[in-house]
Protein backbone atom coordinates (compact mmCIF):
# COMPACT_ATOMS: atom_id res chain seq x y z
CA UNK A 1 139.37 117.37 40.55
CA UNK A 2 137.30 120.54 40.17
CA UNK A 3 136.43 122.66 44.01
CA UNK A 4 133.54 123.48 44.49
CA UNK A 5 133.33 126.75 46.17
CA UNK A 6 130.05 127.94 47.96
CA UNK A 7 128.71 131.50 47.38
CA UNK A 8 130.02 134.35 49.94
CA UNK A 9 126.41 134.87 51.33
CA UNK A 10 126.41 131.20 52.35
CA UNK A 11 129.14 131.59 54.73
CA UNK A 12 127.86 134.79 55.80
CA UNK A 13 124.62 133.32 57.00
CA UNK A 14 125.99 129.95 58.94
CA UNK A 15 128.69 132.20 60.51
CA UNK A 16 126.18 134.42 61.66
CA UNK A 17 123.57 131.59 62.51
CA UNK A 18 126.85 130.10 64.41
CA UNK A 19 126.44 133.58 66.26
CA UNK A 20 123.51 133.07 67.52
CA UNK A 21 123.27 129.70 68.23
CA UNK A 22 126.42 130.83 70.48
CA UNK A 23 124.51 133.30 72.39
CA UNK A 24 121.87 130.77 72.49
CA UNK A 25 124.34 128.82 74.45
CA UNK A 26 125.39 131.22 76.80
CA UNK A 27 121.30 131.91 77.71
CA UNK A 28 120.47 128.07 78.54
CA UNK A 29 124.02 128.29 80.53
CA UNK A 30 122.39 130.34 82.67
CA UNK A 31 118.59 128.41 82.81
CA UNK A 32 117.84 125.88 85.11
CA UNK A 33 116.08 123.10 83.01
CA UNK A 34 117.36 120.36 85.47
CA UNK A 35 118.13 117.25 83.68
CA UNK A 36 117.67 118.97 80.31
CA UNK A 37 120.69 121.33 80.29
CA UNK A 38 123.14 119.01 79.59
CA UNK A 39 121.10 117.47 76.50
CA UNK A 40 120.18 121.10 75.38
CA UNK A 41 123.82 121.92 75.59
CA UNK A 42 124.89 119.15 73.34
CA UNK A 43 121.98 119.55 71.27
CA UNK A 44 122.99 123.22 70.57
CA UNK A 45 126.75 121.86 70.11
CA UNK A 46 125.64 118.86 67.80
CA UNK A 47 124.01 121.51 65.39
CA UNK A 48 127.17 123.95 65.27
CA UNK A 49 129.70 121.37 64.74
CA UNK A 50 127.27 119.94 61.86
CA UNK A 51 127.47 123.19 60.47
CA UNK A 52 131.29 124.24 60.72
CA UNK A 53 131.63 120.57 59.29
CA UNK A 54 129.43 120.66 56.36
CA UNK A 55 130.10 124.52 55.30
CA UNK A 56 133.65 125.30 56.65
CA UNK A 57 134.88 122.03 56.23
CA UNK A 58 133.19 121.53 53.43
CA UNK A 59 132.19 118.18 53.95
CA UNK A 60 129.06 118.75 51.36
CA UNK A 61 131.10 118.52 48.59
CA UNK A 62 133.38 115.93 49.24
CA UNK A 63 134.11 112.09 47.90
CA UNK A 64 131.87 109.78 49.62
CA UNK A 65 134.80 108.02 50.91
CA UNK A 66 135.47 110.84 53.40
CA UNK A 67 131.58 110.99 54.72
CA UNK A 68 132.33 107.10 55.05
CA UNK A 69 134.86 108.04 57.65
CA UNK A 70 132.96 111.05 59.44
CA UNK A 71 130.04 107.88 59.71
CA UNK A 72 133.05 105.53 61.32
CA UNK A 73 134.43 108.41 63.39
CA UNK A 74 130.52 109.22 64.60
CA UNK A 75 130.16 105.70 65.10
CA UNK A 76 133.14 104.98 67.54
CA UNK A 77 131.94 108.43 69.34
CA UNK A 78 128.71 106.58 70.02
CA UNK A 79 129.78 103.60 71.13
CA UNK A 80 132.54 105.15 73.57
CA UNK A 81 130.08 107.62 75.22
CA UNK A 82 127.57 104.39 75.09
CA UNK A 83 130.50 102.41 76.93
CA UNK A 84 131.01 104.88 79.22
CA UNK A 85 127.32 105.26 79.88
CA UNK A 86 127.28 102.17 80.85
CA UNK A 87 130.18 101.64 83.09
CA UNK A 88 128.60 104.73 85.46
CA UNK A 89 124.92 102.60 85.55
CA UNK A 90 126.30 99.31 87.01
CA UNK A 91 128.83 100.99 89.03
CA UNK A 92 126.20 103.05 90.76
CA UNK A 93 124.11 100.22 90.77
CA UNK A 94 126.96 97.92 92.36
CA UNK A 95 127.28 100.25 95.23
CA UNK A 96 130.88 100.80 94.58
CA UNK A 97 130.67 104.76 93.22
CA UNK A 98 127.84 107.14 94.06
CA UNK A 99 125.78 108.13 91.37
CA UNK A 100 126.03 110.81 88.70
């Protein structure tokens, strides 16, 4: 099995685009979007860990069977946080826990 190794640039650019999306961070940290900031947050946190996993992982180049599992992993991550979603809707709507 041959590596593939990406060029030295490459990594130079998503660790400094990592940079900045990190002080991106820290500015909406300190914005008041109201309900947004939590799905800016993870928005901004969903792109970096894309990009540590497809460059410094190097999930790009890899067997299909191992995207296959990122997909399953992704998938169960969904449905938990879906679960969990859930529970906190009917239990505020139950009366038995005050809402998020």
């Amino acid at each position: 099995m041959s590596a593939t190794v990406d060029a030295l640039n490459t990594y130079r650019v998503v660790f400094v685009t990592l940079i900045l999306f990190t002080a991106v961070t820290a500015w909406v940290a300190f914005q008041d979007l109201g309900a947004m900031n939590n799905v800016v947050a993870l928005g901004i946190a969903t792109i970096k860990a894309t990009l540590v996993l497809l460059y410094f992982m190097h999930l790009r180049h890899s067997a299909s069977l191992t995207k296959v599992a990122l997909a399953g992993g992704i998938a169960f991550f969904v449905l938990l946080v879906v679960f969990v979603l859930a529970d906190s809707v009917t239990r505020s709507l139950l009366g038995t826990v005050r809402p998020l």
